[in-house]
Each structure stands twice: as structure tokens, then as C-alpha cells.
Protein backbone atom coordinates (compact mmCIF):
# COMPACT_ATOMS: atom_id res chain seq x y z
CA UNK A 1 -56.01 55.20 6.05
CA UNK A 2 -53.84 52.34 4.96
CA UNK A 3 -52.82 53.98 1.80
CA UNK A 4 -52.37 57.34 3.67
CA UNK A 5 -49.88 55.24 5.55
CA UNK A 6 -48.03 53.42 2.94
CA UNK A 7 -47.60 56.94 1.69
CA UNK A 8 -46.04 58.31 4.55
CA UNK A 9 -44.10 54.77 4.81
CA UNK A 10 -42.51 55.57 1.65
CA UNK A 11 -41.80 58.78 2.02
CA UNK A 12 -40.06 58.23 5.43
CA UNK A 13 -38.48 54.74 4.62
CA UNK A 14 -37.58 56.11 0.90
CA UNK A 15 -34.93 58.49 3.35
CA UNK A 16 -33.15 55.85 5.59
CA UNK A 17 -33.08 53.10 2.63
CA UNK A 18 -29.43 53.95 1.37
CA UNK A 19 -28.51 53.25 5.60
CA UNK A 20 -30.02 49.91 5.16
CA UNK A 21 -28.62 49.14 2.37
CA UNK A 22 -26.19 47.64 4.34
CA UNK A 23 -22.40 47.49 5.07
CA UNK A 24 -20.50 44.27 6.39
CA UNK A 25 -20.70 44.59 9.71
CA UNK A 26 -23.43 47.09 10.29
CA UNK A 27 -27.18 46.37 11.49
CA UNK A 28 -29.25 46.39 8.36
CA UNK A 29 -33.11 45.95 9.32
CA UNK A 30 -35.42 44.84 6.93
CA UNK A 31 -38.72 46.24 6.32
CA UNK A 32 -41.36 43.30 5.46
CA UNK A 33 -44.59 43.79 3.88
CA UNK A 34 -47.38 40.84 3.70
CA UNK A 35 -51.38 40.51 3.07
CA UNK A 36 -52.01 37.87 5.85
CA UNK A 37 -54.53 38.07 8.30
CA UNK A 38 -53.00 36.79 12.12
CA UNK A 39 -53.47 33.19 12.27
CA UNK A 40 -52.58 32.35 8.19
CA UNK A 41 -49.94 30.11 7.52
CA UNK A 42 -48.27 33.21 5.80
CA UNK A 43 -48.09 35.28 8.99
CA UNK A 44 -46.72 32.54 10.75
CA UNK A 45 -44.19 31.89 8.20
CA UNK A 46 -43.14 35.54 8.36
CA UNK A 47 -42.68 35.04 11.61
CA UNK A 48 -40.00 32.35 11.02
CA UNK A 49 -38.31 34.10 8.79
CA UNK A 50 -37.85 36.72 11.61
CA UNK A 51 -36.75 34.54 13.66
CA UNK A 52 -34.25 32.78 11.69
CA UNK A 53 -32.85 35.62 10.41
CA UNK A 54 -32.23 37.28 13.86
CA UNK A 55 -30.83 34.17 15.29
CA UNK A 56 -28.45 33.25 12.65
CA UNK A 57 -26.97 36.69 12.23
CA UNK A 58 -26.94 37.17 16.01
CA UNK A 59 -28.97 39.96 15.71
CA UNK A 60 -27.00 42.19 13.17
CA UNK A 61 -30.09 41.55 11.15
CA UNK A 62 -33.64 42.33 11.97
CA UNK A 63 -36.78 42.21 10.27
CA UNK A 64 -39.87 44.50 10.71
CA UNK A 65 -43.42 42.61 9.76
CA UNK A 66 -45.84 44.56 8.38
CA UNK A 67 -48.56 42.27 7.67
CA UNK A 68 -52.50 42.49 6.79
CA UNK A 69 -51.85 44.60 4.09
CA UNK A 70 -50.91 47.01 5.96
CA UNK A 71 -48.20 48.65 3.70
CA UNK A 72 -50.95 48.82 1.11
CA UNK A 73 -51.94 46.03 -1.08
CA UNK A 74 -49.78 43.37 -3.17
CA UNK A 75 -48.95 45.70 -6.24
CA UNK A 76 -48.40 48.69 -3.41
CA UNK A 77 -45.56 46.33 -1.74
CA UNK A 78 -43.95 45.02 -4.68
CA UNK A 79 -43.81 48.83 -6.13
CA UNK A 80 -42.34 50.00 -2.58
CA UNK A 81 -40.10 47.34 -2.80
CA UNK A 82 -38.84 48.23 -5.91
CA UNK A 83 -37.84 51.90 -5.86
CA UNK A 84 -36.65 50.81 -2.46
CA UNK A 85 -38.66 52.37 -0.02
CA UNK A 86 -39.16 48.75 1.66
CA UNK A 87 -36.73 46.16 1.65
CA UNK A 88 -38.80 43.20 1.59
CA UNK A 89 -42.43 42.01 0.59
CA UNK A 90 -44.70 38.35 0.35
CA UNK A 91 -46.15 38.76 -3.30
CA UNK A 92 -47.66 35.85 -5.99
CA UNK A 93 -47.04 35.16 -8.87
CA UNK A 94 -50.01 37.35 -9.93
CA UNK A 95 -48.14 40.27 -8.45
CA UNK A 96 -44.24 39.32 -10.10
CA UNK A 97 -45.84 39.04 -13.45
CA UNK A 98 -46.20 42.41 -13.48
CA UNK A 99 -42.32 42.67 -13.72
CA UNK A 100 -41.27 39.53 -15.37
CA UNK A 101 -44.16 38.12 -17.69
CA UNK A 102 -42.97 34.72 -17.04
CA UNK A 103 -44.46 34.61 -13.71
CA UNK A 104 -47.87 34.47 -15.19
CA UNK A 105 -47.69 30.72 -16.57
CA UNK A 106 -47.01 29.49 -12.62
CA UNK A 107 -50.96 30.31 -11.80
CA UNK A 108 -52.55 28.98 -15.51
CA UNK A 109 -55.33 26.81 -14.05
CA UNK A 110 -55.02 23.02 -13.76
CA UNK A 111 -52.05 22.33 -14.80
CA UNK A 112 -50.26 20.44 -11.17
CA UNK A 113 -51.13 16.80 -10.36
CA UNK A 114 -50.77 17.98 -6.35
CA UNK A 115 -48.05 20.04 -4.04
CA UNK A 116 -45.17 18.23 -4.99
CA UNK A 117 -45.70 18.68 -8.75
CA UNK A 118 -46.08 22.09 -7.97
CA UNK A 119 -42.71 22.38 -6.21
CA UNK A 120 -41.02 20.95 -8.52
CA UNK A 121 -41.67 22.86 -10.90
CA UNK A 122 -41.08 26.23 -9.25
CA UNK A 123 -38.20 25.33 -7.41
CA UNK A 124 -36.83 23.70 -10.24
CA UNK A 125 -37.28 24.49 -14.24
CA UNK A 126 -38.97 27.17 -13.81
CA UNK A 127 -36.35 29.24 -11.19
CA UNK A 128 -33.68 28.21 -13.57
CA UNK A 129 -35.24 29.82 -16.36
CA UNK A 130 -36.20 33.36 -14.89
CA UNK A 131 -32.62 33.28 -13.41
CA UNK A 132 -31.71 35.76 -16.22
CA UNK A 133 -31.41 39.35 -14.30
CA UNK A 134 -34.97 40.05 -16.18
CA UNK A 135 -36.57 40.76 -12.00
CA UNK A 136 -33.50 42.31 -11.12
CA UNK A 137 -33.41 44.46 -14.09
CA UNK A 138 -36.70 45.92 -12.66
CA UNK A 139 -35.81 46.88 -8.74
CA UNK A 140 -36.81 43.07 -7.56
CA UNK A 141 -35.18 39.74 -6.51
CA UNK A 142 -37.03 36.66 -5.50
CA UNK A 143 -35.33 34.72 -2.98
CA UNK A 144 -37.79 32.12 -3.72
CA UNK A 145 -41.46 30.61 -3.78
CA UNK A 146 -42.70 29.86 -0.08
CA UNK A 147 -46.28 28.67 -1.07
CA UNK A 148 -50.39 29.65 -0.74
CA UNK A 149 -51.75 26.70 -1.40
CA UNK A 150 -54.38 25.81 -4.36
CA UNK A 151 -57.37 27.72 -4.60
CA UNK A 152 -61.38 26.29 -4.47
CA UNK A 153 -64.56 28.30 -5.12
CA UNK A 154 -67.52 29.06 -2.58
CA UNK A 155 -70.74 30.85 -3.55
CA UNK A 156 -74.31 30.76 -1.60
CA UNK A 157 -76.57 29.67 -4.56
CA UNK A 158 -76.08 25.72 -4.75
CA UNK A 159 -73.55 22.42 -4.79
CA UNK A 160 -71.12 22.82 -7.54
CA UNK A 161 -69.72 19.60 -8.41
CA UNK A 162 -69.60 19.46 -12.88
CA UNK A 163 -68.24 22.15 -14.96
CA UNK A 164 -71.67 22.75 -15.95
CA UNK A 165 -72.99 23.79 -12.04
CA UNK A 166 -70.30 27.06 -12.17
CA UNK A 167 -72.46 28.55 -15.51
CA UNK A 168 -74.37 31.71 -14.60
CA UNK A 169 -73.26 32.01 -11.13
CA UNK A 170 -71.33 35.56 -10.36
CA UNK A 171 -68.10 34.94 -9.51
CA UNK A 172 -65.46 37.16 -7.86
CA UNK A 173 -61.90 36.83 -8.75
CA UNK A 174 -58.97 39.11 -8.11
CA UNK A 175 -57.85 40.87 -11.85
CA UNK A 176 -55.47 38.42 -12.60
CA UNK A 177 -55.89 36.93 -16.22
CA UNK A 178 -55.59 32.93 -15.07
CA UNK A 179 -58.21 33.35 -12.45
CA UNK A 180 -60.55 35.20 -15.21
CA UNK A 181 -59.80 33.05 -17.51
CA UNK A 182 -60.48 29.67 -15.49
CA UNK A 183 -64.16 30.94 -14.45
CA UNK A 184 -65.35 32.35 -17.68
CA UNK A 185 -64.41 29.01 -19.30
CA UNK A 186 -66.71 27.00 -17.18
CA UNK A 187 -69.44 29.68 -17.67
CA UNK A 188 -69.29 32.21 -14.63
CA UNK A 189 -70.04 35.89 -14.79
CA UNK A 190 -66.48 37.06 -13.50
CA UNK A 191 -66.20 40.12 -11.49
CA UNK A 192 -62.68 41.57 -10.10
CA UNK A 193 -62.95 43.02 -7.07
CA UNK A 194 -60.65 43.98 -4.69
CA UNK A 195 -59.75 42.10 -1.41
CA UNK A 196 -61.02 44.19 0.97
CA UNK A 197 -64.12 44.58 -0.41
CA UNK A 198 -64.90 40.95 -0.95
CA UNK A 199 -66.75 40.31 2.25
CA UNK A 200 -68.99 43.54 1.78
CA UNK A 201 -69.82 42.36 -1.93
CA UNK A 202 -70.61 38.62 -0.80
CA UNK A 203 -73.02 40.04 2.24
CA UNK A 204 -75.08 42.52 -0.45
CA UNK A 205 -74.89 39.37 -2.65
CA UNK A 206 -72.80 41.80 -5.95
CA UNK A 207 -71.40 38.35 -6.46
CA UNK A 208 -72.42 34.65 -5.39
CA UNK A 209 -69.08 33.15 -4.59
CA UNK A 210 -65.49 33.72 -4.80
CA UNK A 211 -62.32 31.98 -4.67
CA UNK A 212 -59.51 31.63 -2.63
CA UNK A 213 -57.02 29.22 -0.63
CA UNK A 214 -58.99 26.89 2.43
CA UNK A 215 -56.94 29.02 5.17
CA UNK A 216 -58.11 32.29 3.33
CA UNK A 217 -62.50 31.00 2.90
CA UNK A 218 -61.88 29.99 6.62
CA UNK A 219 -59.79 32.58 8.38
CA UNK A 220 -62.02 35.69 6.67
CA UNK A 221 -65.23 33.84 8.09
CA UNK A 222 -66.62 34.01 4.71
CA UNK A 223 -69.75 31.17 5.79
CA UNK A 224 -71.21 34.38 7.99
CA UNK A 225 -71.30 36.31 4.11
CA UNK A 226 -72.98 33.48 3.18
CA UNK A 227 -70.61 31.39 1.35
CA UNK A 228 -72.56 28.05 2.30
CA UNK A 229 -71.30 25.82 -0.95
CA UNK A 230 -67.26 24.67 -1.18
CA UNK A 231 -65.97 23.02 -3.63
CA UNK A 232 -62.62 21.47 -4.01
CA UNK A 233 -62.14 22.74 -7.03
CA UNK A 234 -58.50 23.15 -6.44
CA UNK A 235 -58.15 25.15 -9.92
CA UNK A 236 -54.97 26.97 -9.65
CA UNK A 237 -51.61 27.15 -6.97
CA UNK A 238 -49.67 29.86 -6.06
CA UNK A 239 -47.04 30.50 -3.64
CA UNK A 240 -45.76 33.74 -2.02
CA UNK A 241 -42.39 35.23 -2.58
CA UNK A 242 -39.73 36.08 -0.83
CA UNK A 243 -39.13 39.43 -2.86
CA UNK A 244 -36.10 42.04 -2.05
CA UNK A 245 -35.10 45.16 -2.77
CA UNK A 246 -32.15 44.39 -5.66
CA UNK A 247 -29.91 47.24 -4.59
CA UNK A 248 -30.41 45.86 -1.16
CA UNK A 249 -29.52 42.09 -2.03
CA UNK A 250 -26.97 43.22 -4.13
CA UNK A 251 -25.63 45.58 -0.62
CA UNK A 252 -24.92 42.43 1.14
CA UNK A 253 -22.16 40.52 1.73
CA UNK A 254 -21.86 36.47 1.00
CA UNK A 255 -22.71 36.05 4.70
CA UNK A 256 -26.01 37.84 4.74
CA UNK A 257 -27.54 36.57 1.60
CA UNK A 258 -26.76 33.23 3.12
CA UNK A 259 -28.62 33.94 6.42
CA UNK A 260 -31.73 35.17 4.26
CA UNK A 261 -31.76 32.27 2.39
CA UNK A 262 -31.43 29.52 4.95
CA UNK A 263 -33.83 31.82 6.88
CA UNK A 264 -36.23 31.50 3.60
CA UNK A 265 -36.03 28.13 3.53
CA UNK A 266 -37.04 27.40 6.75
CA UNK A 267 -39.81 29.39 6.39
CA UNK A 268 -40.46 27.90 3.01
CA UNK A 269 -40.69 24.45 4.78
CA UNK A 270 -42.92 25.51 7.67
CA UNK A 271 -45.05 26.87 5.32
CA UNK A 272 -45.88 24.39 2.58
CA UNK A 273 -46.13 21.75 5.58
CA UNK A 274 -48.50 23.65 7.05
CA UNK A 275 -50.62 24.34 3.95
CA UNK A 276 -50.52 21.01 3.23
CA UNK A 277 -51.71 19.14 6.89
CA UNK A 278 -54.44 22.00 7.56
CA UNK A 279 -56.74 21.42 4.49
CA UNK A 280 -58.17 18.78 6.38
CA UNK A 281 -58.60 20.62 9.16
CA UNK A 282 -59.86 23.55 7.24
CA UNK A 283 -62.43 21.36 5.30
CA UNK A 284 -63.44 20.14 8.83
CA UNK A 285 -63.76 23.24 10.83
CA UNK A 286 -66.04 24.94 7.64
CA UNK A 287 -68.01 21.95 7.78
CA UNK A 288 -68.83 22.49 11.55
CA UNK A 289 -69.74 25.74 10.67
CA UNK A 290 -72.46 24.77 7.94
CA UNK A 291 -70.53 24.79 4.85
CA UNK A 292 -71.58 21.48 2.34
CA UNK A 293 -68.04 20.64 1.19
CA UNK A 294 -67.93 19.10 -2.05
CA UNK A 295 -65.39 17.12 -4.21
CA UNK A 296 -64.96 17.45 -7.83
CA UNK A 297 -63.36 15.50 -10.63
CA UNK A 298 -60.82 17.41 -11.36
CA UNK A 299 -60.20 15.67 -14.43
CA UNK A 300 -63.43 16.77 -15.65
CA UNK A 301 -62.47 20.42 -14.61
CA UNK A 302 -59.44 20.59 -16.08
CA UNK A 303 -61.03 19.29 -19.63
CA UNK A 304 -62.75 22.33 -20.02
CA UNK A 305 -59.66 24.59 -19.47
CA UNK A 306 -58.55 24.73 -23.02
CA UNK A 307 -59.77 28.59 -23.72
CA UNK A 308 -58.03 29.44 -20.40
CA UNK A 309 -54.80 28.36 -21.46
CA UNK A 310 -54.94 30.34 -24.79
CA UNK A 311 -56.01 33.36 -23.04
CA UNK A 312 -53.28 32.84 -20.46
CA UNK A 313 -50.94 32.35 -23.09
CA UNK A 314 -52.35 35.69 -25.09
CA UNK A 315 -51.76 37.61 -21.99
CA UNK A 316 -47.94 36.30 -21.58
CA UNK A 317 -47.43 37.05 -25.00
CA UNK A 318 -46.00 34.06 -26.13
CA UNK A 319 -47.22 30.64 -27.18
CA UNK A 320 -43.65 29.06 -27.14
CA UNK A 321 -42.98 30.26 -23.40
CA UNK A 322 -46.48 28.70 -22.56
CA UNK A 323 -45.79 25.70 -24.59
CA UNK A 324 -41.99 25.82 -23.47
CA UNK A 325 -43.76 25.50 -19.41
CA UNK A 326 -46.32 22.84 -19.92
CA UNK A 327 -43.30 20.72 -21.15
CA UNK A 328 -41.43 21.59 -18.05
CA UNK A 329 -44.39 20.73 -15.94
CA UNK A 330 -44.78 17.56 -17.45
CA UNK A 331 -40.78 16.77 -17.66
CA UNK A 332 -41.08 17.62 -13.61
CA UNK A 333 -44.23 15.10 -12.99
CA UNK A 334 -42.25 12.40 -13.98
């Protein structure tokens, strides 16, 4: 049904997208498209954006959520958003690499000392250097990284606290190479498998355990698919976008861009401080529900990521660009 929809979304929205493409001075409404569930830090940050956006233009500007996937799934969005069917999506990393090949060093595993690191890289070297019309050339502009948090691993068969605990255990990740790439190096049989069939696969145990951000494990209830074991494995960080429409961005006067970008960056800052202050309460709240939370050395993780990087780097296509990154990540952890 939700394809059937995005379908008839495009089709429909694919019409009236030259009227939106807006004129100084006209109402120009923006179609959004995200994956968050209700209460996730990414719906509420969507929200904001709204918000902002409406107020600051004085309501010449409004913005249409569509969230829970319900304009199809991350690659569906960003595609939409391209040919400009939608204005406006939430997408990774994992999803943007698919346009500018960059994108895919931002999720290589273990490679950020914490959230600032992170930000500072992404808001800093790294924006500079895919600043060069490469997203734009393909439909796309990213207004910028809000954030998702790092990801940690659940499963139902035991504690995982050493490299050595993850080896045999059936893992689910989505098909994104630095994700793969992580698990099979400390030993997991990887499976991809899509989102919304993660829960199903857990319950009929297809895989042990999975991975995904605190707010994701807790908000998709995955203890009741018996995902008992969390560890803080904190092995990659990614961020949603802010992606537009290029034609669209490139529609709009001074003024507007401005609004969507203050907007963004309000949004941007609710976000990450919200990401941030509820891992506690996320590790908490799991706990209360049964879960055995566990902390690793992540030191002792992120030793065994060699063979990830090298695949990560294989997949970019480029051992300078990867090499070229890691500098700027350690440049921007000073």
C-alpha cells in the first residue's frame, strides 16, 4: 500500500511541482518525506522545521510532513526528490552516497571520538569538500546534516562485550557497505534486510540481533522480538539530511533559502541535543524493560576495524578520498 501510494504521490505531485517551484512572492509548499516513527527525535525535529519555516516566512511557506516512511522508503524519497516529484526528504548518508560517493566515508565504522567530533567533521571539512555542484548535478541539495545518533547492536543469544562475543551470531544490517563491513569484521553472519521487516525476522529468530540508534531499539519495542542483549557498541554515526529538490532551491529567492536554513538549523540543534540527553534515558527505560545493557571498549572494537575500512574504501572507489577523510577527521579532533 505504501508504495502504491508513493506512486500515486509522484504521479500527482510530479504535475503541480513546476507551481512550487516557487516565485518571489508566491506560496510555495514543501512536500517532506521522513522514516521516523511518532515520538523519534527525527519526527520531532521535522516538526521544528515546520514550524520555523512557517513562522519566519509568515506563512508564504509551508511544509507538508510525510513521515514513517510513508512516501516509500529512504532511496524512494531521495529518488522522488530528485526528479522533483517531492520537494524535500530526511535521508543518511547511506542514502546520499548513492548520488555523491563521498557520502559513504561519513558512516565508515569507528572512526569519531563522540558527537562533537562527529560535527565537526560534517559541518566542517567534510561540507566544504562536497560543496562542488557534484549533489546538485544529480537533482539533490543538502541543506545540511541534522543528526541520528551512533548506532549499538542487540541480539537475544548472549552479553556481547569483546570483539570475539559478535562471531557466529546472525546479524541484520541495512545494505549499506560500512554497516556490512563493520559486522563481518568482528565475525557476524550479516544479513540485509529491509526495515520493515526487521521486527518479523527478529520474532521468527532469521537473525539474532540487529543494529540501530538507542531511540530506534527503543521506540520499535524491539525487547518484545526478543532483543534482550545491548551493547554500546556505538560503531558508526550518521545524521539525517536536510535534502531539496535542486530546481526547487535553485527557484528561490535569497530570502527563502535563508528561512530554510535558519529553519534547518534550529531543527539541527533540537535534534542533536536531543539525541544526545536521551541515551541515558533510552539505556534506562530498556533496562526497565529487561534488556542487560552492556558497555564495551571501544578501543578494542575499533582495533579490529581494519578490513572494514578497506572494504569501505573499495566501495568509494578511492583510497586517497578515504585517506584524504581520516586526515580531516583527525585535523577536526584536535
Amino acid at each position: 500500500m505504501k508504495k502504491v501510494l508513493a506512486l500515486v504521490l509522484t504521479l500527482v505531485l510530479t504535475l503541480g511541482s513546476f507551481a512550487l517551484v516557487g516565485t518571489a512572492g508566491a506560496a510555495t509548499t514543501i512536500i517532506l518525506g521522513h522514516f521516523g516513527a511518532p515520538n523519534e527525535p527525527v519526527s520531532k525535529a521535522a516538526e521544528t522545521f515546520k514550524a520555523q519555516v512557517e513562522a519566519l516566512s509568515g506563512g508564504a511557506m509551508t511544509v507538508e510532513i510525510h513521515g514513517a516512511s510513508e512516501l516509500g522508503n529512504a532511496k524512494e524519497m531521495a529518488e522522488q526528490v530528485a526528479i522533483g516529484a517531492i520537494q524535500a526528504c530526511l535521508v543518511s548518508q547511506g542514502t546520499l552516497d548513492k548520488y555523491d560517493i563521498r557520502y559513504a566515508l561519513v558512516t565508515a565504522p569507528y572512526v569519531y571520538g563522540g558527537y562533537q567530533h562527529a560535527y565537526a567533521v560534517v559541518d566542517g571539512p567534510f561540507a566544504a569538500w562536497v560543496a562542488d555542484g557534484t549533489l546538485e548535478s544529480k537533482g539533490l541539495h543538502n541543506i545540511g546534516p541534522w543528526d541520528y545518533g551512533f548506532r549499538c547492536l542487540t541480539n537475544s543469544k548472549r552479553e556481547v562485550k569483546h570483539p570475539e562475543d559478535v562471531k557466529g551470531l546472525k546479524i541484520r544490517t541495512p545494505s549499506e557497505v560500512q554497516k556490512v563491513a563493520c559486522f563481518e569484521s568482528l565475525g557476524a553472519d550479516v544479513q540485509q534486510i529491509a526495515f520493515s521487516e526487521l521486527i518479523t525476522a527478529l520474532k521468527q529468530k532469521t537473525v539474532d540481533g540487529q543494529e540501530n540508534p538507542l531511540s530506534t531499539i527503543y521506540n520499535n519495542s524491539m525487547w518484545e522480538a526478543g532483543q534482550i542483549y545491548l551493547s554500546l557498541t556505538r560503531h558508526t554515526w550518521e545524521a539525517v539530511n536536510l535534502t531539496v529538490n535542486n530546481a526547487f532551491w535553485q527557484g528561490l529567492t535569497d530570502e527563502q533559502r535563508g528561512i530554510l536554513e535558519q529553519a534547518s538549523a534550529a531543527a539541527r540543534d533540537q535534534m542533536r541535543a536531543e539525541v544526545q540527553q536521551s541515551e541515558q534515558d533510552y539505556i534506562q527505560k530498556l533496562t526497565d524493560k529487561g534488556v542487560t545493557v552492556t558497555e564495551v571498549d571501544l578501543a578494542e572494537f575499533k582495533a579490529a576495524m581494519a578490513p572494514a575500512w578497506e572494504k569501505v574504501a573499495a566501495y568509494e572507489g578511492s583510497a586517497e578520498d578515504m585517506a584524504k577523510f581520516l586526515q580531516m577527521v583527525e585535523d577536526s579532533a584536535k
